[in-house]
C-alpha atoms as a PDB file:
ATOM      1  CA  UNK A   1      -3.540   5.986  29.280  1.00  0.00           C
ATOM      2  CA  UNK A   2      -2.457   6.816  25.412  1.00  0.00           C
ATOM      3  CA  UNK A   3      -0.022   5.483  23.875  1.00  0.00           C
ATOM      4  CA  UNK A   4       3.003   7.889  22.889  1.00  0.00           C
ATOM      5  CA  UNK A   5       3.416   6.853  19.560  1.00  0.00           C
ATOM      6  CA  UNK A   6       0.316   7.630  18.264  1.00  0.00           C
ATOM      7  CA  UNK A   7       0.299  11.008  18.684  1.00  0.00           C
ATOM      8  CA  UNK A   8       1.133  13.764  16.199  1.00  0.00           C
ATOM      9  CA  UNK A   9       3.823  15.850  16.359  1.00  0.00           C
ATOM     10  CA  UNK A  10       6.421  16.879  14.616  1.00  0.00           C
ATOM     11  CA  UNK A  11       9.270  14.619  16.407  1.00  0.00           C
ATOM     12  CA  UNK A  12       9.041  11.789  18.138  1.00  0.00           C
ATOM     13  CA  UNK A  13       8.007  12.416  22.037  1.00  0.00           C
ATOM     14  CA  UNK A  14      11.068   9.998  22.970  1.00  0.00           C
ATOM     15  CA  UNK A  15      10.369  10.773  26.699  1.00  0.00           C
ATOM     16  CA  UNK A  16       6.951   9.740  26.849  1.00  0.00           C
ATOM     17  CA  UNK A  17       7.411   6.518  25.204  1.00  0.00           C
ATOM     18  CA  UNK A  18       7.589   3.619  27.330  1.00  0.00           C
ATOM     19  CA  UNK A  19       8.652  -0.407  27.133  1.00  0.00           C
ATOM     20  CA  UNK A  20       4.484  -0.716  27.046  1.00  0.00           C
ATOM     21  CA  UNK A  21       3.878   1.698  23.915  1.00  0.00           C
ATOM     22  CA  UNK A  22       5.832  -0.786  21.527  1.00  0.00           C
ATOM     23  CA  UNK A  23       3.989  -3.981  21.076  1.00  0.00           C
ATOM     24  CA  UNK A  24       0.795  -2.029  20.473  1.00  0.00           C
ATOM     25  CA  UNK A  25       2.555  -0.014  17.566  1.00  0.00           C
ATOM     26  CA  UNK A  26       4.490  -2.740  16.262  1.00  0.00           C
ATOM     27  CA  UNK A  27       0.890  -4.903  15.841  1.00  0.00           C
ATOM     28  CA  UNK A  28      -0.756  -1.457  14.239  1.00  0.00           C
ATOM     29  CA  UNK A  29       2.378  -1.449  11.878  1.00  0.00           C
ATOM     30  CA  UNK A  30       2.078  -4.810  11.189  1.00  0.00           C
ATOM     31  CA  UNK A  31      -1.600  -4.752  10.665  1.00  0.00           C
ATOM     32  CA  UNK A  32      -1.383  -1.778   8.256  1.00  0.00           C
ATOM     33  CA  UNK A  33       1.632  -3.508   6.228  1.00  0.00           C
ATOM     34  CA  UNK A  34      -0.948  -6.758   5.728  1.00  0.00           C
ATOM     35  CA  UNK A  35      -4.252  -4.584   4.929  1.00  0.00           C
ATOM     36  CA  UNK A  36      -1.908  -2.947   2.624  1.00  0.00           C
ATOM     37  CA  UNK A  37      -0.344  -6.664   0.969  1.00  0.00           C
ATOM     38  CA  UNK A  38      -3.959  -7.966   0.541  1.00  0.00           C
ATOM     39  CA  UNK A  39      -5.196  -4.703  -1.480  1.00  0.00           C
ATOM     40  CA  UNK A  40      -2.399  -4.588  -4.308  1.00  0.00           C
ATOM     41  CA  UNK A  41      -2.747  -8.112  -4.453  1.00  0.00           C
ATOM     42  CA  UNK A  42      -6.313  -8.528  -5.142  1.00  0.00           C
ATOM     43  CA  UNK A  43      -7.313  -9.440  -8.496  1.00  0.00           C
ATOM     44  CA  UNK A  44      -8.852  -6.303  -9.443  1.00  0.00           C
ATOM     45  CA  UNK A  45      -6.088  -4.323  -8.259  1.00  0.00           C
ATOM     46  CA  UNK A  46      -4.577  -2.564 -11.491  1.00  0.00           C
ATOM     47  CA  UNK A  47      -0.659  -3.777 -11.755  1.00  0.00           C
ATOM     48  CA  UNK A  48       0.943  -0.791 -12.243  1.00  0.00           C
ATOM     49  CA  UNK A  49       3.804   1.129 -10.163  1.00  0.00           C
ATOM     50  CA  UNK A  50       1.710   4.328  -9.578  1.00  0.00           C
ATOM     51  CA  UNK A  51      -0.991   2.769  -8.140  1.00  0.00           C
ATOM     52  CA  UNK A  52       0.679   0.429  -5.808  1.00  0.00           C
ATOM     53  CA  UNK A  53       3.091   2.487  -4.672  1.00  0.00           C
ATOM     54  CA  UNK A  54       0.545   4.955  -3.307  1.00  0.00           C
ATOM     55  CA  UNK A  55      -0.648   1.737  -0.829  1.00  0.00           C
ATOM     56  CA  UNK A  56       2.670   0.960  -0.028  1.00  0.00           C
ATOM     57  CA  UNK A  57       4.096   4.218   0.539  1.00  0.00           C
ATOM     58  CA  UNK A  58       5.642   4.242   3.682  1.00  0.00           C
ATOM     59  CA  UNK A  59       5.594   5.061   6.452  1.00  0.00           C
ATOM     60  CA  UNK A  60       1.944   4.091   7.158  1.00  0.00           C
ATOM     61  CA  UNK A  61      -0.107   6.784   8.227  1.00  0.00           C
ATOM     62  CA  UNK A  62      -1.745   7.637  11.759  1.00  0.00           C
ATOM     63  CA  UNK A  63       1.269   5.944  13.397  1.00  0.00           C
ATOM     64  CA  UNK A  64       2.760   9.618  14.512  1.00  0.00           C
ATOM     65  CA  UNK A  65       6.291   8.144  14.991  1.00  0.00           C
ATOM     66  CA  UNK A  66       6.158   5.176  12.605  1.00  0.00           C
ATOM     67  CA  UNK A  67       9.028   7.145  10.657  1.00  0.00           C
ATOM     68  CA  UNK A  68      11.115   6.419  13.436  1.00  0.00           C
ATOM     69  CA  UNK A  69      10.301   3.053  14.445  1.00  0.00           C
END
């Protein structure tokens, strides 16, 4: 079974998405956003807007309907 929200397309697929496909896309999310924390936090990271704003753009990517969520 895949999960709704992790496909591409150009709008959300609203009635495929079930009660089920939420937790797994909220812990992806989630994931992403701390992966994301720990590299622009690092020591070596450089501290400047540019480059941490290109890890923190959101929304993450691969998440087809993170936009929406």
């Amino acid at each position: 079974m895949t999960n709704a929200l992790f496909e591409s397309s150009s709008l959300p697929q609203f009635d495929r998405i079930t009660p089920a496909d939420v937790g797994p896309a909220i812990n992806t999310l989630i994931e992403r956003a701390q992966a994301a924390l720990e590299t622009v936090t690092a020591p070596d990271f450089p501290a400047e807007w540019n480059a941490i704003s290109k890890v923190l753009t959101w929304p993450p990517n691969n998440l087809a309907c993170s936009g929406a969520l």
